[in-house]
C-alpha atoms as a PDB file:
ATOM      1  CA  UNK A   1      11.901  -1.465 -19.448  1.00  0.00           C
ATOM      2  CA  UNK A   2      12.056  -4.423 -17.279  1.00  0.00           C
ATOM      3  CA  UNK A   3       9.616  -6.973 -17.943  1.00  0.00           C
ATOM      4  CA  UNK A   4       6.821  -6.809 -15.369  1.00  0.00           C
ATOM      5  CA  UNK A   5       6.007  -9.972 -12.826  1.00  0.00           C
ATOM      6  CA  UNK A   6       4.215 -12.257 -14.280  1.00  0.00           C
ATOM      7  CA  UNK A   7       1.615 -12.030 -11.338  1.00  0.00           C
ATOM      8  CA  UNK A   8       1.517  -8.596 -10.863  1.00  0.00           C
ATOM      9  CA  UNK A   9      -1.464  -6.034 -12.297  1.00  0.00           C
ATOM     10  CA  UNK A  10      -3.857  -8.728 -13.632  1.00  0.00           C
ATOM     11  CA  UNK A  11      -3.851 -11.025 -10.443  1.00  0.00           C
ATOM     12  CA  UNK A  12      -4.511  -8.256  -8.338  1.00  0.00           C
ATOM     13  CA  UNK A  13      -7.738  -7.016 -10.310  1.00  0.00           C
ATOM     14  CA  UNK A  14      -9.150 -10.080  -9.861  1.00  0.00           C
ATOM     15  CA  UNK A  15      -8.536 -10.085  -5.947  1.00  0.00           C
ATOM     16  CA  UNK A  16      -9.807  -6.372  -5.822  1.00  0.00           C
ATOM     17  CA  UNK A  17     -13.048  -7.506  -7.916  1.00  0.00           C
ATOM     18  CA  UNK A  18     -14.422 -10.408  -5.263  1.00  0.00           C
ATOM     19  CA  UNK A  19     -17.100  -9.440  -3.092  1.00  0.00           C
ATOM     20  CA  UNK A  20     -14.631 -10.492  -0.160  1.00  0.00           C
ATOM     21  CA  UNK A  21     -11.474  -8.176   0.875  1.00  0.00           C
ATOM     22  CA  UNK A  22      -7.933  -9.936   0.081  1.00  0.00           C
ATOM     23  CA  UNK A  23      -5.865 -10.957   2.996  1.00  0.00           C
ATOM     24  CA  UNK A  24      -2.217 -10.578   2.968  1.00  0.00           C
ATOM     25  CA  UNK A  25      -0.487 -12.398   5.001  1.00  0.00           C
ATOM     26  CA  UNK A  26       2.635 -10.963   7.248  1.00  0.00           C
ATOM     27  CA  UNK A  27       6.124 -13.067   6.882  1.00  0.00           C
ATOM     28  CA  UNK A  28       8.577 -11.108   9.124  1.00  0.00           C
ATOM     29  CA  UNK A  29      11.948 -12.771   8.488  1.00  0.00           C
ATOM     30  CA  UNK A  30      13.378  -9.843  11.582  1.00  0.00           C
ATOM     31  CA  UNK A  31      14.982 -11.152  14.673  1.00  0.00           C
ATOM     32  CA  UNK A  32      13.156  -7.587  15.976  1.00  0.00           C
ATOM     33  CA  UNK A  33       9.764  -7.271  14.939  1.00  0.00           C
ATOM     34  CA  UNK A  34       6.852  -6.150  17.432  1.00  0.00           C
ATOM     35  CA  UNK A  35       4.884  -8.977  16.982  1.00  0.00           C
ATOM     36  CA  UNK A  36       6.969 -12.126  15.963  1.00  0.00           C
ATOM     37  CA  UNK A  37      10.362 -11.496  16.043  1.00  0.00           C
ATOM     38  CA  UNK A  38      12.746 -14.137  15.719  1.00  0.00           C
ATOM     39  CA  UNK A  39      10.045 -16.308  14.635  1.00  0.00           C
ATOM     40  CA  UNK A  40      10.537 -16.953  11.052  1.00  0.00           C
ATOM     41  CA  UNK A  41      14.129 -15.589  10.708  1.00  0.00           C
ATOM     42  CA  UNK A  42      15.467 -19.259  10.022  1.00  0.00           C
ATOM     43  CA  UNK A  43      14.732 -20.001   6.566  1.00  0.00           C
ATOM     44  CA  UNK A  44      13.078 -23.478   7.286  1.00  0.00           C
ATOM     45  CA  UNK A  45      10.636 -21.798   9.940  1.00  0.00           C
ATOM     46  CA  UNK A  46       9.792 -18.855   7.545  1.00  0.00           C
ATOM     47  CA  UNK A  47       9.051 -21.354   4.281  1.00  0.00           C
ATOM     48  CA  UNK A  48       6.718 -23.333   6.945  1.00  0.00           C
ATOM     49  CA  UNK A  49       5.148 -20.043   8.460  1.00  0.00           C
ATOM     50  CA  UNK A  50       4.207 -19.059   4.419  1.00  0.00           C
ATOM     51  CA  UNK A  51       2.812 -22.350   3.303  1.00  0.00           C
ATOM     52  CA  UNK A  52       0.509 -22.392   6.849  1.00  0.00           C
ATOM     53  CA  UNK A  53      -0.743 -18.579   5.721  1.00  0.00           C
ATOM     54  CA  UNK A  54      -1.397 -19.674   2.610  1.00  0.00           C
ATOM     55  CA  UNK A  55      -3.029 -23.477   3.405  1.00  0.00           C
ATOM     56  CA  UNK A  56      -4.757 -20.892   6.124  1.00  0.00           C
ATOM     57  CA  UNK A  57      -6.051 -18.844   2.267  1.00  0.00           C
ATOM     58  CA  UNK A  58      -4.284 -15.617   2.267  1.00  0.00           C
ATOM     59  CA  UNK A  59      -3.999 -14.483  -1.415  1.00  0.00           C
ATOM     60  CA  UNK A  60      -0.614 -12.344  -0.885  1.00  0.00           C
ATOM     61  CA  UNK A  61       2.602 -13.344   1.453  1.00  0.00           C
ATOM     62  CA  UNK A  62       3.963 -10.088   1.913  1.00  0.00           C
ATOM     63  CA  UNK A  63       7.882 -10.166   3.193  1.00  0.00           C
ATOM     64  CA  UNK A  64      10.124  -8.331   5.427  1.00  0.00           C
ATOM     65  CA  UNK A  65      13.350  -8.881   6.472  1.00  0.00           C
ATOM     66  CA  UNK A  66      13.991  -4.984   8.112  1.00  0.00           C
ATOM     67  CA  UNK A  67      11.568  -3.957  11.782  1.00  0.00           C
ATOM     68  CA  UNK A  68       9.706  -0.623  11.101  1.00  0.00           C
ATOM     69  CA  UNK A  69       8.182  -0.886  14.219  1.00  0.00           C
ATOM     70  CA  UNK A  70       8.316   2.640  15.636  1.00  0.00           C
ATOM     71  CA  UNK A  71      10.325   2.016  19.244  1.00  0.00           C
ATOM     72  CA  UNK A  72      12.801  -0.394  19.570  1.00  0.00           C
ATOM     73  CA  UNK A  73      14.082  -1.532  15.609  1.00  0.00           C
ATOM     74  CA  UNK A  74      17.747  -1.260  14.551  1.00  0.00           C
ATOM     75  CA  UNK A  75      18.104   0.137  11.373  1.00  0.00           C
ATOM     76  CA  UNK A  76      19.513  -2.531   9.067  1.00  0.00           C
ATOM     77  CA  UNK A  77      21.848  -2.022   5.577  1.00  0.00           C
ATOM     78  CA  UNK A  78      20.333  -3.125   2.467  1.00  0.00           C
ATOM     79  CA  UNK A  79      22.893  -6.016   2.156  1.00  0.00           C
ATOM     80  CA  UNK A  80      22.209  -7.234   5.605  1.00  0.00           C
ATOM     81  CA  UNK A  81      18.305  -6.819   4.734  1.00  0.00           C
ATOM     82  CA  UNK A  82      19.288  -8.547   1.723  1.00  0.00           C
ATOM     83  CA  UNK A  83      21.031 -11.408   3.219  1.00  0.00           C
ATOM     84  CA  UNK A  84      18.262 -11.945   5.403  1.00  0.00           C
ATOM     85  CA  UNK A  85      15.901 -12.615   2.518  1.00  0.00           C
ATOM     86  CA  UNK A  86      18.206 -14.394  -0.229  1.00  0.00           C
ATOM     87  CA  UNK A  87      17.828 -18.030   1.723  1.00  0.00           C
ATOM     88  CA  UNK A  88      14.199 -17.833   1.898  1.00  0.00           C
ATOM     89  CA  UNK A  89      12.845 -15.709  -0.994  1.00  0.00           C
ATOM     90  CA  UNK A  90      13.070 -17.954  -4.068  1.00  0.00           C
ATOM     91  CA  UNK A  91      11.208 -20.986  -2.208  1.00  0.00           C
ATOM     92  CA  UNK A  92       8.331 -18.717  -0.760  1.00  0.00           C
ATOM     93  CA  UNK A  93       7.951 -17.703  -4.522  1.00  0.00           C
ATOM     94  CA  UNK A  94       7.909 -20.852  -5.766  1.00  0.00           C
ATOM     95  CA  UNK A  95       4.750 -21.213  -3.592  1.00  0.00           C
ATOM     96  CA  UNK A  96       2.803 -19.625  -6.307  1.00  0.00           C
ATOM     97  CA  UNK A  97       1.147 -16.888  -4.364  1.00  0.00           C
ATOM     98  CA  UNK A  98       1.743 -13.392  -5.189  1.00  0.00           C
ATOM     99  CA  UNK A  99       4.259 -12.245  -2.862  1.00  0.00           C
ATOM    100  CA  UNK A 100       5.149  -8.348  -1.493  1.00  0.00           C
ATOM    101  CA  UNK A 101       8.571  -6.791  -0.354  1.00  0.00           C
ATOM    102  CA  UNK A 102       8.065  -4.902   2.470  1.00  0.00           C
ATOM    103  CA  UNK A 103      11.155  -2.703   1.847  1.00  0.00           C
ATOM    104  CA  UNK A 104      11.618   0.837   2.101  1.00  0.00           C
ATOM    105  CA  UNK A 105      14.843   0.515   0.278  1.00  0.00           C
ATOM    106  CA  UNK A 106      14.561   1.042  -3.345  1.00  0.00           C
ATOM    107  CA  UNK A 107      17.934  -1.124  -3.854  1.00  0.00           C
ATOM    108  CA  UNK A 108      15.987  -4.189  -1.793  1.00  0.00           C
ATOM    109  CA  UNK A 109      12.966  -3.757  -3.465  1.00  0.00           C
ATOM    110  CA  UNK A 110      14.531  -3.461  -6.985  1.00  0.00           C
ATOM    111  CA  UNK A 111      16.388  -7.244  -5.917  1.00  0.00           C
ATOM    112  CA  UNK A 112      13.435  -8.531  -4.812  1.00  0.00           C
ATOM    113  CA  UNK A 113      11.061  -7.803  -7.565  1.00  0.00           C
ATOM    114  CA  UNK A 114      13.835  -9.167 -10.076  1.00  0.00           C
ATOM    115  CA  UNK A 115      13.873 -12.474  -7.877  1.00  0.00           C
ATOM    116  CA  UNK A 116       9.921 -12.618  -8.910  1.00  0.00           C
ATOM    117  CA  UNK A 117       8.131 -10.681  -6.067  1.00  0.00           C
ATOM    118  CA  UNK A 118       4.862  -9.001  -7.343  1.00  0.00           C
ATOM    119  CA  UNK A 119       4.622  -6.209  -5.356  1.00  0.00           C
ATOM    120  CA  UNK A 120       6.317  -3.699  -3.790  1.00  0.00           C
ATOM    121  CA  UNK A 121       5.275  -2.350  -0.466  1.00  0.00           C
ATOM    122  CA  UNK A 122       6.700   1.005   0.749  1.00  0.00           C
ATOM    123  CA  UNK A 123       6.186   2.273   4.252  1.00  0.00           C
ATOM    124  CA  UNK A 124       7.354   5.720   3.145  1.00  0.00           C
ATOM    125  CA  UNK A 125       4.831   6.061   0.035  1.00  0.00           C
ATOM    126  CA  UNK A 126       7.683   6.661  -2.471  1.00  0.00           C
ATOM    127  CA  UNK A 127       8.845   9.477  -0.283  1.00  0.00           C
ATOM    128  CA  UNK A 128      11.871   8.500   1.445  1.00  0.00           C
ATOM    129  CA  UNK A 129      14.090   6.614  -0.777  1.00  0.00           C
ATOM    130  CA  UNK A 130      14.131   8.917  -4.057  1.00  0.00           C
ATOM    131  CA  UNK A 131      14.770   5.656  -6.146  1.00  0.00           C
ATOM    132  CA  UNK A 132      12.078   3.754  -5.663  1.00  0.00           C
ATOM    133  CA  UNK A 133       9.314   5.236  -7.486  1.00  0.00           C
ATOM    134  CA  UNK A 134      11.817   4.111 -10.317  1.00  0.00           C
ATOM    135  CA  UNK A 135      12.286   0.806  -9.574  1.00  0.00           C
ATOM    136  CA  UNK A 136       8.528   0.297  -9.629  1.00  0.00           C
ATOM    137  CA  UNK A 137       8.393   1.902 -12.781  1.00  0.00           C
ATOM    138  CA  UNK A 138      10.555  -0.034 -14.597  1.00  0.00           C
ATOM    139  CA  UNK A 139       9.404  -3.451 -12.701  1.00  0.00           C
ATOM    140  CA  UNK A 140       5.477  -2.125 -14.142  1.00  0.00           C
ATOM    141  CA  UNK A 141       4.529  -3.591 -10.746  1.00  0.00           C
ATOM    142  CA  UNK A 142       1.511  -2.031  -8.359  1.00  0.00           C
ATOM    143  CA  UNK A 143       2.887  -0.517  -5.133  1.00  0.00           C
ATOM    144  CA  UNK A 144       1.472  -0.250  -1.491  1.00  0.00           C
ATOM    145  CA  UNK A 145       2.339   3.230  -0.631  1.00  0.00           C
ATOM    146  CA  UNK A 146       1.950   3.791   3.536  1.00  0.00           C
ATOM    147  CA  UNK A 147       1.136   6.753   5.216  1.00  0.00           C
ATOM    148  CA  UNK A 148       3.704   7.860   7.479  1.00  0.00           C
ATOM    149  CA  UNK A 149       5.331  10.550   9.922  1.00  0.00           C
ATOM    150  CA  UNK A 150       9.140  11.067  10.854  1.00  0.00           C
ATOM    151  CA  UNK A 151       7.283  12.501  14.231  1.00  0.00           C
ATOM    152  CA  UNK A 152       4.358  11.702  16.199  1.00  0.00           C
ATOM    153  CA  UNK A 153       2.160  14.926  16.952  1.00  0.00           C
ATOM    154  CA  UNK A 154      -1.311  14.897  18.528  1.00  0.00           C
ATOM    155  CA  UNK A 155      -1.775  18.419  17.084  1.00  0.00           C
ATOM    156  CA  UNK A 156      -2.020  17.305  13.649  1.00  0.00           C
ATOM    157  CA  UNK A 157      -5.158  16.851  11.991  1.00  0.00           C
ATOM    158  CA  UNK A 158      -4.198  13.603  10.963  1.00  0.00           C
ATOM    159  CA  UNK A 159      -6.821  12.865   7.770  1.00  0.00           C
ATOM    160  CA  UNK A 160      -5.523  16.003   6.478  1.00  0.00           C
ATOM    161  CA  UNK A 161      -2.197  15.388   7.048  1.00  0.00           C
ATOM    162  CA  UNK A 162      -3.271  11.294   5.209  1.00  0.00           C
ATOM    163  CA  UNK A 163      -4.473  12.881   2.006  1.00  0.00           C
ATOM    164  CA  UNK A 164      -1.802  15.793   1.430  1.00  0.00           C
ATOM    165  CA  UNK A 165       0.589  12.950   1.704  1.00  0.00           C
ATOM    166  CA  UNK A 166      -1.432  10.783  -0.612  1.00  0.00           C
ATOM    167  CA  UNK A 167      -1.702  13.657  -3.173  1.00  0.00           C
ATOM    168  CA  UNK A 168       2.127  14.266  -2.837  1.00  0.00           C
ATOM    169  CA  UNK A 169       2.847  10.501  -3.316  1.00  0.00           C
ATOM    170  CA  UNK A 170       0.521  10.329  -6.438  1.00  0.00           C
ATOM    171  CA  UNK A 171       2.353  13.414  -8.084  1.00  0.00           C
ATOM    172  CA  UNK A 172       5.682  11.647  -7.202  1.00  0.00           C
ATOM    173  CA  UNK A 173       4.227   8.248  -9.110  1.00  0.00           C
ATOM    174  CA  UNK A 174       2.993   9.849 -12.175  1.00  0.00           C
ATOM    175  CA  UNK A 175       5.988  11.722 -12.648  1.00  0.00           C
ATOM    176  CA  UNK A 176       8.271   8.302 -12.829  1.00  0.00           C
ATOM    177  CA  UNK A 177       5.368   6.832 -14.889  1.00  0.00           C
ATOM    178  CA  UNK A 178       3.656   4.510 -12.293  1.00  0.00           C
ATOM    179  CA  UNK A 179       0.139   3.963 -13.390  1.00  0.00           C
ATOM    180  CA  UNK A 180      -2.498   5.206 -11.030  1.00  0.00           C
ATOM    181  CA  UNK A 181      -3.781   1.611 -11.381  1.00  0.00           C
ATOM    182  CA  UNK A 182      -0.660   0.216  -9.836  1.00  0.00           C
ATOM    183  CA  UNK A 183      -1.410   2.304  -6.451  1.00  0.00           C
ATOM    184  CA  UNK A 184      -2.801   1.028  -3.133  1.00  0.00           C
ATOM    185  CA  UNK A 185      -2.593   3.230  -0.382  1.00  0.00           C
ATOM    186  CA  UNK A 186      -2.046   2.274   3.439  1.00  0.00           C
ATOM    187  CA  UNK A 187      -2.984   4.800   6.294  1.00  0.00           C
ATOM    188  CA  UNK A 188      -0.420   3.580   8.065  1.00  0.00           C
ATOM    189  CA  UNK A 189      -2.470   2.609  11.032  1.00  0.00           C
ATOM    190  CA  UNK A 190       0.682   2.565  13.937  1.00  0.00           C
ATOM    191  CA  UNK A 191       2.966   4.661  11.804  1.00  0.00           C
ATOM    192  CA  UNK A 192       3.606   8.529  13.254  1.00  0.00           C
ATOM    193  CA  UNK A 193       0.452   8.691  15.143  1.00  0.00           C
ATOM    194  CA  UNK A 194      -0.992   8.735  19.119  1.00  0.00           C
ATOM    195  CA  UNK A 195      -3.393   5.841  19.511  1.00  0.00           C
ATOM    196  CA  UNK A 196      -6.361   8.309  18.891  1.00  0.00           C
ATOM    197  CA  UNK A 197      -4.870   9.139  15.252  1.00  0.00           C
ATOM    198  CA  UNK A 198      -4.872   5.916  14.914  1.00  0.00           C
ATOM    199  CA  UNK A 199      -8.839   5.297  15.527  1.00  0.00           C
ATOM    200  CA  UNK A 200      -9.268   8.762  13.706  1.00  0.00           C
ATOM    201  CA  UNK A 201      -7.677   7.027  10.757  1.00  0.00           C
ATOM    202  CA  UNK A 202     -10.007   3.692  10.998  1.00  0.00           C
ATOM    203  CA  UNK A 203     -13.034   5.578  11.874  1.00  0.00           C
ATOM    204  CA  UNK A 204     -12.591   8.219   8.952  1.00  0.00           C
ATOM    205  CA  UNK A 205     -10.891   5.782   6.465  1.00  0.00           C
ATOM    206  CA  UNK A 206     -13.674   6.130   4.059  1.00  0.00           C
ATOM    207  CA  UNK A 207     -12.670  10.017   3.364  1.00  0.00           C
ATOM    208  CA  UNK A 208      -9.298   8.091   1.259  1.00  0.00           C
ATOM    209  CA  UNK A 209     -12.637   6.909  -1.710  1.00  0.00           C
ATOM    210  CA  UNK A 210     -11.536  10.264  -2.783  1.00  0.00           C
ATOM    211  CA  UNK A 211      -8.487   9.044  -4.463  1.00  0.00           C
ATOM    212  CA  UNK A 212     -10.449   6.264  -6.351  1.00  0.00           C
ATOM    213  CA  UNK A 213      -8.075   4.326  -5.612  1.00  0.00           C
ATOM    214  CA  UNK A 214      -7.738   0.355  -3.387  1.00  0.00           C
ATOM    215  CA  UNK A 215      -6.974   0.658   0.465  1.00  0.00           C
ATOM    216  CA  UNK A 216      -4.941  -1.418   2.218  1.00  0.00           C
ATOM    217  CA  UNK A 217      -5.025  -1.665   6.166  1.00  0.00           C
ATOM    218  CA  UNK A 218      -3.244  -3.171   8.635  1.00  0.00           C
ATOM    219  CA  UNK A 219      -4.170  -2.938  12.328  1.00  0.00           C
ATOM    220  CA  UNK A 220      -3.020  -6.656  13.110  1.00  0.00           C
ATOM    221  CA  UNK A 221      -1.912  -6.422  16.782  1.00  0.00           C
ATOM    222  CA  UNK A 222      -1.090  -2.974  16.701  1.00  0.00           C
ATOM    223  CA  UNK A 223      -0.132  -1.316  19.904  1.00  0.00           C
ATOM    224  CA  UNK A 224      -3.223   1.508  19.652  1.00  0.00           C
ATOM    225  CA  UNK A 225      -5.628  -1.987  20.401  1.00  0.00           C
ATOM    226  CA  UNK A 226      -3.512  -2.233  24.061  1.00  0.00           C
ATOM    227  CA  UNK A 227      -4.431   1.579  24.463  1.00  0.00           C
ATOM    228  CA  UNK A 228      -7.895   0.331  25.026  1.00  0.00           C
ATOM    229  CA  UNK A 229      -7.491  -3.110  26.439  1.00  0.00           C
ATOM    230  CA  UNK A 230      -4.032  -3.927  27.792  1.00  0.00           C
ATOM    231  CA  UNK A 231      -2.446  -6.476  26.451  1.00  0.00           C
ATOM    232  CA  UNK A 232       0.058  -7.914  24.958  1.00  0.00           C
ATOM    233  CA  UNK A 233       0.663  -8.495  20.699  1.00  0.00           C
ATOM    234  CA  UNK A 234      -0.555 -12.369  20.585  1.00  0.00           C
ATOM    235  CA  UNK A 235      -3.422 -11.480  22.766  1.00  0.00           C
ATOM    236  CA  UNK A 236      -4.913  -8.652  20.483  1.00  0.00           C
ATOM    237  CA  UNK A 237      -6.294 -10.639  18.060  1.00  0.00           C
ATOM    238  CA  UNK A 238      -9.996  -9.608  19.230  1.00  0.00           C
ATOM    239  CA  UNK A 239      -9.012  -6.339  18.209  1.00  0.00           C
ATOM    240  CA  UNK A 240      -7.238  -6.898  15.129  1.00  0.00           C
ATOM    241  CA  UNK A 241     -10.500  -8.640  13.759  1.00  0.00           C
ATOM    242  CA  UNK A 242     -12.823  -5.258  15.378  1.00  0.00           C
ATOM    243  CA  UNK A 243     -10.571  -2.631  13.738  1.00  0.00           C
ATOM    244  CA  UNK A 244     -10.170  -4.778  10.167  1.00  0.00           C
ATOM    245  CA  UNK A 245     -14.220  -5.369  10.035  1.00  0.00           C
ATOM    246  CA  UNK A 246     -14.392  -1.635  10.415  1.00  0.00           C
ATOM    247  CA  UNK A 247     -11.889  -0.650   7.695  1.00  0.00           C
ATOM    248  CA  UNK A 248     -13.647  -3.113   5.122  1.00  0.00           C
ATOM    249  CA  UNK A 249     -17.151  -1.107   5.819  1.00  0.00           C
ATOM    250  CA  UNK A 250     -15.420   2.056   5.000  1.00  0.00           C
ATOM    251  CA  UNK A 251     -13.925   0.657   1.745  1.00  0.00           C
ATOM    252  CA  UNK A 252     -10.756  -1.411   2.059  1.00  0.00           C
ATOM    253  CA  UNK A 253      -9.676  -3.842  -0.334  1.00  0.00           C
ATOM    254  CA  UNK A 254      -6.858  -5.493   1.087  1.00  0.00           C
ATOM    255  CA  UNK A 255      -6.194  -6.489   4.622  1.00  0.00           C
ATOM    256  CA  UNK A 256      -2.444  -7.083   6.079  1.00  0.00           C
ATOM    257  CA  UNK A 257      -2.835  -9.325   9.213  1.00  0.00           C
ATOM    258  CA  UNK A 258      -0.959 -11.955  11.410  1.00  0.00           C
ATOM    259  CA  UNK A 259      -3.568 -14.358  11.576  1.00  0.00           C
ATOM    260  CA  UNK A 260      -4.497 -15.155   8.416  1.00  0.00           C
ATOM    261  CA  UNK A 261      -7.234 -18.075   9.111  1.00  0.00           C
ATOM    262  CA  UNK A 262      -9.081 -16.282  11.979  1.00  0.00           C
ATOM    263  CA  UNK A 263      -9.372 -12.710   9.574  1.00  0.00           C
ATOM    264  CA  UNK A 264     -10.804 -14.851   6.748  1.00  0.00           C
ATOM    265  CA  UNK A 265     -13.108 -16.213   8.790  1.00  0.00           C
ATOM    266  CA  UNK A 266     -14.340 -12.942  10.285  1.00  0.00           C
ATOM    267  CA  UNK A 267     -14.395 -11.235   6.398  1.00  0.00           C
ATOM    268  CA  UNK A 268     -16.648 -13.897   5.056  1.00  0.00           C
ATOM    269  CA  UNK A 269     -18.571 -14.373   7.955  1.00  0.00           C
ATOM    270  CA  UNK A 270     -19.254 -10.138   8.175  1.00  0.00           C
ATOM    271  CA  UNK A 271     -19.571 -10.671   4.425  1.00  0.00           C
ATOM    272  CA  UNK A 272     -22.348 -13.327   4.276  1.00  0.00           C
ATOM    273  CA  UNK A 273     -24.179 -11.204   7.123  1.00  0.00           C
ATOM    274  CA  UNK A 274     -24.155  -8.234   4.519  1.00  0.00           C
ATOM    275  CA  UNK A 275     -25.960 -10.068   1.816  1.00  0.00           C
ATOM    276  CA  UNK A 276     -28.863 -10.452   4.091  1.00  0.00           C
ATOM    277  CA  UNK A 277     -29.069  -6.308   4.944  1.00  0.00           C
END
């Protein structure tokens, strides 16, 4: 058994425990992603971009160096994925704060968490690569396990579709010996779904307490927002903070956004309101 991150299951209690979601914040080090690509690809620019988010507070950086955005990414190998996070990945985790792999490559993840990331963060929910319930078994590390579809299908019932996947994913986990307490699952808000799935999953996200387990959203300038007022991935920051206030009040934990320093604000702010109900 590989010894487990040193800021792995503990840590995260304590960030699931505060009255206030967590905020993870997004490091894409992509020349392609949807939002900021080419932004942070430079190893310099990326450290920078990390120490802002977390000056800004966010409590996990989570890092990608592979697009998943659904039109548009090139598929990238897992050395080339791996060569564009070896220059920046041991100074980020020198920062102290709990960092993610946003990887759906067991091989990247398994490199990654050796290298000291905390968590791994799977946009296939264990379900694609058939290694990587394994790695994050033997790393003893929690996982963020998406929702997601190979196809987009406005036929589905999508919140049915959400939990059989969930319930598929959790029999995959305990069968490698992941502990139910090392799961956070991700709707995959932007993932294999129209722009009404997409509110369906936000509106309905409360239905997922019936896993007992912490939710994890990320709507940060998701195209679904443009659906309803046009506009462009830096100006959807208005809706990024309306569809993440909405998640928290049905149950999320953790919040994945751009803009680390505005979604704090909005969290405590929504928070502090609540105490006065």
């Amino acid at each position: 058994m590989i010894a487990p991150a040193a800021t792995t299951p503990t840590v995260l209690a304590a960030l699931l425990a505060r009255p206030v979601p967590a905020v993870m914040g997004i490091l894409n080090v992509t020349p392609d992603s949807f939002s900021d690509g080419g932004n942070f690809n430079v190893p310099e620019r990326a450290l920078a971009h990390a120490r802002a988010m977390i000056a800004a507070g966010a409590d996990i950086i989570d890092i990608g160096a592979e697009s998943t955005r659904p039109y548009g990414s090139q598929p990238v190998s897992a050395d080339e994925e791996w060569q564009r996070l070896a220059p920046v990945l041991p100074d980020v985790v020198a920062l102290g704060v709990p960092l993610s792999i946003d990887s759906m490559k067991a091989s990247v993840t398994a490199r990654a968490l050796a290298a000291g990331v905390a968590i791994a963060n799977d946009v296939w929910g264990l379900q694609r690569d058939p290694d990587m319930a394994r790695v994050v078994a033997e790393h003893g590390v929690p996982v963020v396990v998406m929702h997601n579809r190979d196809d987009v299908d406005p036929s589905v019932d999508i919140m049915a579709d959400i939990i059989g996947f969930f319930a598929r994913t959790l029999e995959i986990a305990a069968k490698a010996g992941i502990s139910e307490s090392h799961l956070i699952l991700d709707p995959g808000i932007g993932f294999g779904k129209t722009p009404e799935q997409n509110l369906i999953a936000l509106a309905r996200g409360g239905e997922l307490a019936h896993f007992g387990l912490p939710v994890l959203v990320g709507a940060s300038r998701k195209k679904f927002i443009s659906t309803i007022v046009p506009s462009e991935p830096q100006q959807r920051l208005g809706g990024s903070l309306a569809a993440h206030l909405i998640a928290v009040q049905r149950g999320a934990k953790i919040i994945r956004a751009h803009d680390v320093a505005e979604t704090i604000q909005a969290l405590r702010v929504a928070a502090a309101i609540e105490e006065f109900r």
